[in-house]
Protein backbone atom coordinates (compact mmCIF):
# COMPACT_ATOMS: atom_id res chain seq x y z
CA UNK A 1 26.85 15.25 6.13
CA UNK A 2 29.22 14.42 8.75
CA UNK A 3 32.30 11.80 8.34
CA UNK A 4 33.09 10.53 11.68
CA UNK A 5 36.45 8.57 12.10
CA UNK A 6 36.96 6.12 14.80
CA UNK A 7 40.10 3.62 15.79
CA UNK A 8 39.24 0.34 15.37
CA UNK A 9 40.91 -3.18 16.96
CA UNK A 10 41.30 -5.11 13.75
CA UNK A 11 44.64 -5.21 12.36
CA UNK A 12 44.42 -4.44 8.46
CA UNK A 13 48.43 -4.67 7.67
CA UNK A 14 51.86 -4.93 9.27
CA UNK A 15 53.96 -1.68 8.77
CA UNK A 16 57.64 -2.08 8.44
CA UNK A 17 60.29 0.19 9.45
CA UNK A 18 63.36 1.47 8.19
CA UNK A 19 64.89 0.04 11.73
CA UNK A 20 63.58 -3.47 11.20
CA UNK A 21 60.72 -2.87 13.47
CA UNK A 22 57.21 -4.57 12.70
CA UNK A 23 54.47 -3.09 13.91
CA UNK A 24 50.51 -3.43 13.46
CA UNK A 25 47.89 -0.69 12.46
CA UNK A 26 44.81 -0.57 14.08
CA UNK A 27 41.37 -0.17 11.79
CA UNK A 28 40.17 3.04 11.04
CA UNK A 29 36.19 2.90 10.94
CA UNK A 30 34.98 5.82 8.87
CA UNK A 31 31.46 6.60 8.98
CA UNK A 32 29.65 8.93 6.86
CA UNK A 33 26.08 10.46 9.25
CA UNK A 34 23.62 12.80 8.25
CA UNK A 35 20.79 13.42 10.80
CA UNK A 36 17.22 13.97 8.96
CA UNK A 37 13.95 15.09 8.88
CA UNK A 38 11.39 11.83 9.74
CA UNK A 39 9.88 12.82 6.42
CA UNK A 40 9.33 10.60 3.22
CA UNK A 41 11.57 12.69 1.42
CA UNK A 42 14.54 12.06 3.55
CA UNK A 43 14.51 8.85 1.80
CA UNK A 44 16.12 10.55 -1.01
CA UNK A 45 18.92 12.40 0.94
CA UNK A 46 19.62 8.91 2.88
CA UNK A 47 20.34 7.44 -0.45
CA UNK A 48 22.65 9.98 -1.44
CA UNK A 49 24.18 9.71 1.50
CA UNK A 50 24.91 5.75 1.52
CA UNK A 51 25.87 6.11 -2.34
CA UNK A 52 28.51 8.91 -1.34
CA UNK A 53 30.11 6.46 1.08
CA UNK A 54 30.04 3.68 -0.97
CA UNK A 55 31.36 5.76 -3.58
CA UNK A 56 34.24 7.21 -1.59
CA UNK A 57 35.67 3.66 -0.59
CA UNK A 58 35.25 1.79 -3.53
CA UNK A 59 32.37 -0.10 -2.93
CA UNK A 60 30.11 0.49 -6.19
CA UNK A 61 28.89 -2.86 -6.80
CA UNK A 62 27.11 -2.55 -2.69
CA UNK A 63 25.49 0.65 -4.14
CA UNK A 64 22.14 -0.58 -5.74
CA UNK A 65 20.95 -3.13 -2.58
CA UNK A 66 22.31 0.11 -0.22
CA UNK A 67 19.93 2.66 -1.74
CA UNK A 68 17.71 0.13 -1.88
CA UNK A 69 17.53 -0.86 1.82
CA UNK A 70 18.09 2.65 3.27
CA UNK A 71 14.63 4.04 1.23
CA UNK A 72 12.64 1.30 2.84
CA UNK A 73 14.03 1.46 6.39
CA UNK A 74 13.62 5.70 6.27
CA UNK A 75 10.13 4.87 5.01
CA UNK A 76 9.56 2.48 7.92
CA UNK A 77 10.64 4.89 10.14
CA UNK A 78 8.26 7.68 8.23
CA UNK A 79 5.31 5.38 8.58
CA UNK A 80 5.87 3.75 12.40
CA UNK A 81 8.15 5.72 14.91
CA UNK A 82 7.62 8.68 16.40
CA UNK A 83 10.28 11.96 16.83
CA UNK A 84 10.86 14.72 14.60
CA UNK A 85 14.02 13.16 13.28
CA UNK A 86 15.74 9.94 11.85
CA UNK A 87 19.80 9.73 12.06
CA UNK A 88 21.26 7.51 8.75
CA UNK A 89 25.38 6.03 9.19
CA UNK A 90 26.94 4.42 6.97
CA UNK A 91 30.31 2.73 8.48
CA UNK A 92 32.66 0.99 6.65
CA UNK A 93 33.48 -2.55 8.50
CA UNK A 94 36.45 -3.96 6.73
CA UNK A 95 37.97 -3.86 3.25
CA UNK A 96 34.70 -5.44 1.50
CA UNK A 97 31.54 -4.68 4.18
CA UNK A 98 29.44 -2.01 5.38
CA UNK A 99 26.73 -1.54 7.70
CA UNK A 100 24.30 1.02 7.45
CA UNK A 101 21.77 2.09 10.56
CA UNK A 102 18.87 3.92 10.67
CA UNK A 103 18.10 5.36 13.74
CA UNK A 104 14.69 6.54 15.49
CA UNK A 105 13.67 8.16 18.61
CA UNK A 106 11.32 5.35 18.95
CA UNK A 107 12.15 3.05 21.35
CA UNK A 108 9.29 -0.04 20.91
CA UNK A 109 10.95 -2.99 19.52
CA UNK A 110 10.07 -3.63 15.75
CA UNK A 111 7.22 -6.71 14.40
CA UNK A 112 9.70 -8.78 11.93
CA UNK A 113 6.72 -11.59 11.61
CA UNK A 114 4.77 -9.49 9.51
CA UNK A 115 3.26 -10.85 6.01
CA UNK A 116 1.24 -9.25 3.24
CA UNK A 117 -1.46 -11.17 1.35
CA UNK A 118 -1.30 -10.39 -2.98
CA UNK A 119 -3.39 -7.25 -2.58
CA UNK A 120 -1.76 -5.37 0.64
CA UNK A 121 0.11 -2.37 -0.18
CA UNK A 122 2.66 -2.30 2.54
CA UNK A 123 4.27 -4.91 5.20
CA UNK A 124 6.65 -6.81 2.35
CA UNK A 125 9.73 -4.17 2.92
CA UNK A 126 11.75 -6.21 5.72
CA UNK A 127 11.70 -9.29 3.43
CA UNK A 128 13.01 -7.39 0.70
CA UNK A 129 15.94 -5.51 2.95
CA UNK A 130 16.50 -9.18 4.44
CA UNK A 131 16.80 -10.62 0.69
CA UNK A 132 19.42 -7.44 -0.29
CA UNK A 133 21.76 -7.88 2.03
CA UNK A 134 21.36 -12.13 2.77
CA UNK A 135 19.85 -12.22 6.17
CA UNK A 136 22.76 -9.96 7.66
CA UNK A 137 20.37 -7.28 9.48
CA UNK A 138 18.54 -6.40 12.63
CA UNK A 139 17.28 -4.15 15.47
CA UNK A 140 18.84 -2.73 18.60
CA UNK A 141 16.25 -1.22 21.04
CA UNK A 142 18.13 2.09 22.71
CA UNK A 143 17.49 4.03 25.87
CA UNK A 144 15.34 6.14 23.61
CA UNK A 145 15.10 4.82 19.78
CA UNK A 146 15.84 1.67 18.40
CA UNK A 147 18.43 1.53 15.47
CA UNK A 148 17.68 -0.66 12.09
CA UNK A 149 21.24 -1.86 10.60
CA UNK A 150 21.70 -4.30 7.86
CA UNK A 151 25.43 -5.34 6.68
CA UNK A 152 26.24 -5.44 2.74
CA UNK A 153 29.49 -6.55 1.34
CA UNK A 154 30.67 -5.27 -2.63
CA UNK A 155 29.92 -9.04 -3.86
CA UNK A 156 26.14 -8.86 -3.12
């Protein structure tokens, strides 16, 4: 697991000085990345990995719809990109929100108009991620992989 730390523009508090002075801090973004296997049981490690995060800051009541999300968009990545490996980051956004990306070395933009009939055994997972995490995800198509990131905030 690596915990990447990265300065930020939003101002989170004022910081007073002995001399009178005001300044402002600048965000911190701390991510927490692990780079996988594109196996199904990476799935497993990815969760652990978003439920270490959201442990570290705080953020236990984001856990459940995480762990959730992150299992079905490793297993989407298992089942329709290509590349030996997956990359999972979790970021912290503000006080209350994080995002977490999967990413893929497959660079073909995803199908979000899929729909299963009562007896299909796949093609319902984006509905649920878009259900855990109220509409607040998406797709970025890279130079060579796309990334998967939905947004989840402790009240969810």
């Amino acid at each position: 697991m690596i915990v990447l730390v990265t300065l930020g523009q939003e101002v989170l508090r004022e910081s007073h000085h002995a001399a009178g002075r005001t300044s402002a801090l600048t965000a911190v973004a701390v991510s927490y990345a692990e780079t996988l296997p594109r196996v199904p049981e990476s799935a497993r490690s990815a969760r652990r990995l978003a439920s270490s995060a959201l442990s570290a800051w705080g953020l236990e009541g984001a856990r459940d719809a995480a762990q959730l999300v992150v299992s079905e968009l490793v297993a989407n990545a298992f089942m329709h990109a290509s590349g030996p490996r997956v990359r999972v980051t979790v970021t912290r956004q503000d006080r209350a929100s994080v995002r977490l990306v999967v990413t893929d070395d497959d660079p073909r933009a995803m199908s979000t108009d899929r729909s299963a009939d009562d007896q299909a055994e796949s093609g319902r997972g984006l509905k649920l991620v878009a259900a855990l995490c109220d509409g607040r995800w998406g797709f970025d198509v890279l130079t060579h992989g796309k990334s998967v990131w939905a947004v989840f905030t402790e009240a969810q």
